[in-house]
Protein backbone atom coordinates (compact mmCIF):
# COMPACT_ATOMS: atom_id res chain seq x y z
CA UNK A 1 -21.67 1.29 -12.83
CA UNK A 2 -21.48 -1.42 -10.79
CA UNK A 3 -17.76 -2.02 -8.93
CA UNK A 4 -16.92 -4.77 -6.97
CA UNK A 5 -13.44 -4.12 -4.35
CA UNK A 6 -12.17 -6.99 -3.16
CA UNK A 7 -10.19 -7.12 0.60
CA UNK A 8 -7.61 -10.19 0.99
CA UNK A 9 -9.04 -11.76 3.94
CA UNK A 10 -6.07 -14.81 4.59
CA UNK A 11 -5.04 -12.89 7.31
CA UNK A 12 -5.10 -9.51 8.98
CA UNK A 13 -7.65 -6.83 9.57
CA UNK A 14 -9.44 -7.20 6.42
CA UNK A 15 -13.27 -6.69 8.60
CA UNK A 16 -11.77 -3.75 9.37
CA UNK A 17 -11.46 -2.19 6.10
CA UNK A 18 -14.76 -3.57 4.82
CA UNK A 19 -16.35 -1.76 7.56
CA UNK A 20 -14.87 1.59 6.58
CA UNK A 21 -15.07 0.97 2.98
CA UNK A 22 -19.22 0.63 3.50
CA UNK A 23 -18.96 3.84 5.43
CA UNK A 24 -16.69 5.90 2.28
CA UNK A 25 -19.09 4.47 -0.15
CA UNK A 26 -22.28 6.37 1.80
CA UNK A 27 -20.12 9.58 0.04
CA UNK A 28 -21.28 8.83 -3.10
CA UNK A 29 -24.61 9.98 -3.79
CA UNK A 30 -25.01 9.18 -7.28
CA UNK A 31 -27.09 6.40 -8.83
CA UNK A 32 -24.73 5.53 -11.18
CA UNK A 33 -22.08 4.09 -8.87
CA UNK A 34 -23.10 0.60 -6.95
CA UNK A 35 -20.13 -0.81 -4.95
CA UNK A 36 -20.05 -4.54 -3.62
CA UNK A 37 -17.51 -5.23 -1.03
CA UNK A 38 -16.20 -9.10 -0.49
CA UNK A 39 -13.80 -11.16 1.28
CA UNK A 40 -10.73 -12.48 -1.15
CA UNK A 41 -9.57 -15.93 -0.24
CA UNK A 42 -9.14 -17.55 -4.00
CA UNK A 43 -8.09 -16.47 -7.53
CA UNK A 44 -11.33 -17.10 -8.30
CA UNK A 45 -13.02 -14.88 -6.26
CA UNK A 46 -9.91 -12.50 -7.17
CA UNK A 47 -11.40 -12.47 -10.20
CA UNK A 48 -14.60 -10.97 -9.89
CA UNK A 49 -13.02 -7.82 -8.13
CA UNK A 50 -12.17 -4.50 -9.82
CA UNK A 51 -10.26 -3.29 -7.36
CA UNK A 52 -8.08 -4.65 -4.17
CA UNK A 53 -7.16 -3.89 -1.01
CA UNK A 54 -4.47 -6.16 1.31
CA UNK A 55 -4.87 -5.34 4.71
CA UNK A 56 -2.40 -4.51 7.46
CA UNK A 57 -1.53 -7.89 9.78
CA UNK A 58 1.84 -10.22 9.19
CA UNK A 59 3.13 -9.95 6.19
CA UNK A 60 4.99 -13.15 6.04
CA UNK A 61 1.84 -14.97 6.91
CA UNK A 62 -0.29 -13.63 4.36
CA UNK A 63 2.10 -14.52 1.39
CA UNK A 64 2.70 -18.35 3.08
CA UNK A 65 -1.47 -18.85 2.89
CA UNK A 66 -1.27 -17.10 -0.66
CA UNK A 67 1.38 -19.57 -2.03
CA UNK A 68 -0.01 -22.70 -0.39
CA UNK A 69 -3.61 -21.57 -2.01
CA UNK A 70 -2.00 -21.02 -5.67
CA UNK A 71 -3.37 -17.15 -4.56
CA UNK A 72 0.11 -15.30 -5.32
CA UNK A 73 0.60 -15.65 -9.03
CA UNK A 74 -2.51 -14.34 -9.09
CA UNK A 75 -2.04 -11.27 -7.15
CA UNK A 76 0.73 -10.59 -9.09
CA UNK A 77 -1.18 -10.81 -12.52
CA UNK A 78 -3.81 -8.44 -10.92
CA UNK A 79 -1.52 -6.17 -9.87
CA UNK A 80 1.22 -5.98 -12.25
CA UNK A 81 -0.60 -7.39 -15.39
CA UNK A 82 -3.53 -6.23 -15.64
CA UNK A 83 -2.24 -2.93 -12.97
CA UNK A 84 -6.30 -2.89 -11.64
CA UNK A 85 -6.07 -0.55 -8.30
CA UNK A 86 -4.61 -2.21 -5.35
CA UNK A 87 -4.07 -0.69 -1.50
CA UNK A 88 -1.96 -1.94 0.50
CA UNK A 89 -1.87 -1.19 4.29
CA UNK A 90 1.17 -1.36 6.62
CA UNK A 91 1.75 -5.22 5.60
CA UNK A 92 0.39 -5.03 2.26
CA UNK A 93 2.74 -2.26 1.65
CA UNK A 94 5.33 -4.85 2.35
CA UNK A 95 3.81 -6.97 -0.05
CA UNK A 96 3.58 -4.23 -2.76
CA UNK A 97 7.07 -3.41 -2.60
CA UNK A 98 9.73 -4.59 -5.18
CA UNK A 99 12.27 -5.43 -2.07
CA UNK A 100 11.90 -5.54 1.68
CA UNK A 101 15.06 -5.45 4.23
CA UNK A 102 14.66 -6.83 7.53
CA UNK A 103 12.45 -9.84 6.81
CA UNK A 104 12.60 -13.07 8.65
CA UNK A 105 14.93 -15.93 8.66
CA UNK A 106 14.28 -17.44 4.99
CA UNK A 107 12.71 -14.45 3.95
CA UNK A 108 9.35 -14.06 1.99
CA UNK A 109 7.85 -13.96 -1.45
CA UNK A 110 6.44 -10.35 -2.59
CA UNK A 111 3.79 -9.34 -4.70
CA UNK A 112 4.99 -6.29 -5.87
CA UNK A 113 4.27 -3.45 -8.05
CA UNK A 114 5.70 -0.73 -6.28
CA UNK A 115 9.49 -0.05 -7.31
CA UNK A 116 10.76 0.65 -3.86
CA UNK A 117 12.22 -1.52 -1.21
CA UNK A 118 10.78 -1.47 2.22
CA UNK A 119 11.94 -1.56 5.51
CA UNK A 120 10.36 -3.38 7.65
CA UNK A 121 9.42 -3.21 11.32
CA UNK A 122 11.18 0.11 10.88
CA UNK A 123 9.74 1.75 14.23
CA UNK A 124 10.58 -1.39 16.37
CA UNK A 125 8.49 -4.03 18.09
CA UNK A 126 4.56 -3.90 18.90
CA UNK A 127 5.35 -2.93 21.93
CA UNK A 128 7.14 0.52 20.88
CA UNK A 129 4.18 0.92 18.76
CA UNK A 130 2.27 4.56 18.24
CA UNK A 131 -0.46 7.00 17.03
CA UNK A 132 0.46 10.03 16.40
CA UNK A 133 -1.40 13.39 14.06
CA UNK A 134 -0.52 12.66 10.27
CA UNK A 135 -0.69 15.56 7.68
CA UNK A 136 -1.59 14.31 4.53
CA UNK A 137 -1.91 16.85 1.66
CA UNK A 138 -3.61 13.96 -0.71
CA UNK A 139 -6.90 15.09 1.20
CA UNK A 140 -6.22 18.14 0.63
CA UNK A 141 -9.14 18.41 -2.32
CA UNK A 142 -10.94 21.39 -1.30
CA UNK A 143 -7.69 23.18 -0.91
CA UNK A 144 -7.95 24.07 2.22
CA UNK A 145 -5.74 22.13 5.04
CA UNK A 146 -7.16 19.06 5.96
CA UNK A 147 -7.60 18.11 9.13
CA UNK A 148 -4.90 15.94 11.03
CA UNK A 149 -5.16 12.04 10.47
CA UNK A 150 -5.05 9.48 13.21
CA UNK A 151 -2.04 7.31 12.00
CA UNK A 152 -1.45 3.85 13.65
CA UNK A 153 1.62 2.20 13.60
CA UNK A 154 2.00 -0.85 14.55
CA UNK A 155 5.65 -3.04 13.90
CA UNK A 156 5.14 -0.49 10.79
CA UNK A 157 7.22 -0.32 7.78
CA UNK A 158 8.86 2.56 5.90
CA UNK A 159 9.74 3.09 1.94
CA UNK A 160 14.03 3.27 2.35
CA UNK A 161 14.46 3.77 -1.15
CA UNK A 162 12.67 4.59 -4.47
CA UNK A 163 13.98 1.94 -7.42
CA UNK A 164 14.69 2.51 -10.83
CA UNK A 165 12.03 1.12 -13.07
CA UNK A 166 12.50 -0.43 -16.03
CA UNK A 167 9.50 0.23 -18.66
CA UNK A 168 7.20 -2.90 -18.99
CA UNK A 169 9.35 -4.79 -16.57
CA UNK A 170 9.65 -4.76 -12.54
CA UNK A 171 12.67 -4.36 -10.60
CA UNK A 172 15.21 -7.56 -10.98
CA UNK A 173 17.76 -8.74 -8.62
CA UNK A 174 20.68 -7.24 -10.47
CA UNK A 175 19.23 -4.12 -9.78
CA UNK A 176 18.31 -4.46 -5.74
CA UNK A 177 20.85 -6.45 -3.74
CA UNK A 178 20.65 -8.24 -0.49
CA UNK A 179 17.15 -8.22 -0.34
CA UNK A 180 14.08 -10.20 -0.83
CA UNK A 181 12.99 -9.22 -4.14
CA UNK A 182 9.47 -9.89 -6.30
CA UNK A 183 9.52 -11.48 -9.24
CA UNK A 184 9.92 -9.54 -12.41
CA UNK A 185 6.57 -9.63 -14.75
CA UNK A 186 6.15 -8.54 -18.04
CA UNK A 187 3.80 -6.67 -18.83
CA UNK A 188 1.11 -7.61 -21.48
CA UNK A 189 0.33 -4.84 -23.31
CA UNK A 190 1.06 -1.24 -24.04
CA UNK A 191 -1.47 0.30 -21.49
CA UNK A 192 0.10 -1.68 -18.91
CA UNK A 193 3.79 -1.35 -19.72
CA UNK A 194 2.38 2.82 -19.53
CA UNK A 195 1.24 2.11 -15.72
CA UNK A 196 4.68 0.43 -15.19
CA UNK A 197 6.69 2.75 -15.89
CA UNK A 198 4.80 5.45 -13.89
CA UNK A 199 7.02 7.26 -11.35
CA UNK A 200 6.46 6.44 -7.72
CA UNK A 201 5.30 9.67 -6.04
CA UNK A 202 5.76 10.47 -2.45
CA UNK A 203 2.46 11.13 -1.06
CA UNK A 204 3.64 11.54 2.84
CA UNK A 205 6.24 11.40 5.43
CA UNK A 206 6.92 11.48 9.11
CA UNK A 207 9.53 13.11 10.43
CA UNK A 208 12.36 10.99 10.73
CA UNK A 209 14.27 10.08 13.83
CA UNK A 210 17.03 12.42 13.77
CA UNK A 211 14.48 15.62 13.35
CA UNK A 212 12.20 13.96 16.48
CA UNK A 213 15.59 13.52 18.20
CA UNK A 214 16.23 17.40 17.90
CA UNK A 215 12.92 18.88 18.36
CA UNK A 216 13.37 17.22 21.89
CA UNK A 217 16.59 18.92 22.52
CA UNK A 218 19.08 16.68 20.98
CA UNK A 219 22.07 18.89 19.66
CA UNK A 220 21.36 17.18 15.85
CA UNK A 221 21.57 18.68 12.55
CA UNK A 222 18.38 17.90 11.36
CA UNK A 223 17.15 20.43 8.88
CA UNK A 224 18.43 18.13 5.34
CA UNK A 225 16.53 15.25 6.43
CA UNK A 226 13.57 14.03 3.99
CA UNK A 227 11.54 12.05 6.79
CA UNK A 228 10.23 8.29 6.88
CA UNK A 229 8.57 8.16 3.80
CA UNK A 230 4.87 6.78 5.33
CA UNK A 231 2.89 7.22 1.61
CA UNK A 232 3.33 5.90 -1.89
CA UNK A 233 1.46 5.69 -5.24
CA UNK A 234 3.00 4.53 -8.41
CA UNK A 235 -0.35 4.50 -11.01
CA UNK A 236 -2.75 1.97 -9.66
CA UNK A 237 -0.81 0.93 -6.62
CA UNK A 238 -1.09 2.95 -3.53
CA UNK A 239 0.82 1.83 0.05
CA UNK A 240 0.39 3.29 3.65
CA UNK A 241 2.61 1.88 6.37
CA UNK A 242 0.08 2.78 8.96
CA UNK A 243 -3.08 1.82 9.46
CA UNK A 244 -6.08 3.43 8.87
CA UNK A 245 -8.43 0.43 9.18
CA UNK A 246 -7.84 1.00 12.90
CA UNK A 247 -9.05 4.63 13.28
CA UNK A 248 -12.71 5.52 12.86
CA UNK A 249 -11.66 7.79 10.31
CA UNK A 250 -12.42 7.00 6.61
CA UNK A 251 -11.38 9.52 4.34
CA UNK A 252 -8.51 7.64 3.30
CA UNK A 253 -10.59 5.08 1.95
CA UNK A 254 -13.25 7.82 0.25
CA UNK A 255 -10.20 9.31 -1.55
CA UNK A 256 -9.17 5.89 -2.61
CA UNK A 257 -12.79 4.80 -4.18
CA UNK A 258 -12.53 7.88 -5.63
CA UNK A 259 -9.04 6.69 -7.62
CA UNK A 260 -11.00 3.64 -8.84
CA UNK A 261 -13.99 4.92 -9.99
CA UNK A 262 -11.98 7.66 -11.72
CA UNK A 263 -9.65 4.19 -12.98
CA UNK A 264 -12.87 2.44 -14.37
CA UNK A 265 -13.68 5.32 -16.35
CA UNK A 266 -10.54 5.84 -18.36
């Protein structure tokens, strides 16, 4: 089976992931599995891919170059229409979302996907920006602990809310005010209005300011509070707000070429 995963390279650290993803494909041994990684700049190359991943970088940057390249509607149809496996990474969680708060003057045009509305910047500027030891029970496949990841954040985003889906359809702007919003799409067929109207699962969180606040002595109530929400899947779109293209460590991406192989086969 051959399987070609395509990185948006407009902007952003798109070498970066195609370096890791060469190193997660070197975990699978079989025969039967050939990957081919390339760079996405047009819809035709789009096309060839099985499988996309939009890198961490500016956000608003990467959709200008998509829409001035006739690249966007076609991101959304690959993502939305025909709902092939997409990652998105810090920015390209932006991207993913159905809504994003806190974007610049004029705002920006979204992909989406993902029926959640994003934060952005939520941690600050680059300068308060951080690594710090992630827990992420996703990797958790042996079933014993896994190891601690090395998340980056830099100007990083969080998921602020989880949307109400409609089945078949995206998010609309009746339903998420004063905020940039994607464009609805409907979905094609039944398989896809199916993926649609998959649940967005929490996959990972931080813990949130006020619990940081208290564990360093703060006299704050802190035990209620869910945590910056860091992780997302909703079936075949997956966002991190950090960035793992940055660390040396790939077992995010394994775990993720795992999901599309597993995606090709249905």
């Amino acid at each position: 089976m051959a399987i070609t995963i395509g990185v948006l390279a407009v902007q952003g650290a798109f070498l970066e992931h195609i370096t890791l993803l060469r190193k997660a494909s070197a975990e699978f041994t079989s025969a039967d599995i050939q990957f081919n990684f390339i760079e996405v700049r047009t819809s035709r190359e789009l096309s060839t891919c099985n499988a996309l991943i939009i890198p961490g970088g500016e956000s608003t940057t990467i959709s200008l170059v998509a829409a001035r390249t006739d690249l966007l509607d076609s991101l959304r149809d690959f993502v939305k229409v025909e709902r092939r496996p997409v990652w998105g990474t810090c920015a390209g969680l932006i991207l993913l979302a159905e809504a994003a708060n806190s974007t610049k003057k004029g705002g920006q045009e979204l992909i989406g996907g993902l029926d959640v509305r994003v934060n952005r910047n939520h941690f600050g500027r680059q300068i308060e920006s951080f690594q710090t030891e992630l827990t992420l029970p996703f990797l958790n496949q042996s079933g014993a602990p896994a190891e601690a990841f090395p998340g980056v954040f830099i100007r990083a985003p969080v998921v602020e809310k989880i949307l109400p889906s409609v089945e078949g359809v995206q998010a609309n702007e009746q339903q998420v005010p004063d905020s940039v919003v994607a464009p609805s799409k409907q979905a094609k067929d039944e398989k896809a209005k199916a993926a649609t109207s998959d649940e967005v699962d929490i996959m990972a969180t931080l813990p949130g300011r006020m619990k940081r606040a208290a564990e360093k002595g703060a006299e704050i109530n802190a035990s209620e509070e869910v945590g910056d929400i860091i992780v997302v899947k909703q079936g075949n779109v997956f966002g991190t707000s950090f960035h793992p293209e940055l660390t040396g460590d790939f077992r995010i991406h394994v775990w993720w070429l795992q999901q599309v192989v597993a995606a090709m086969n249905r």
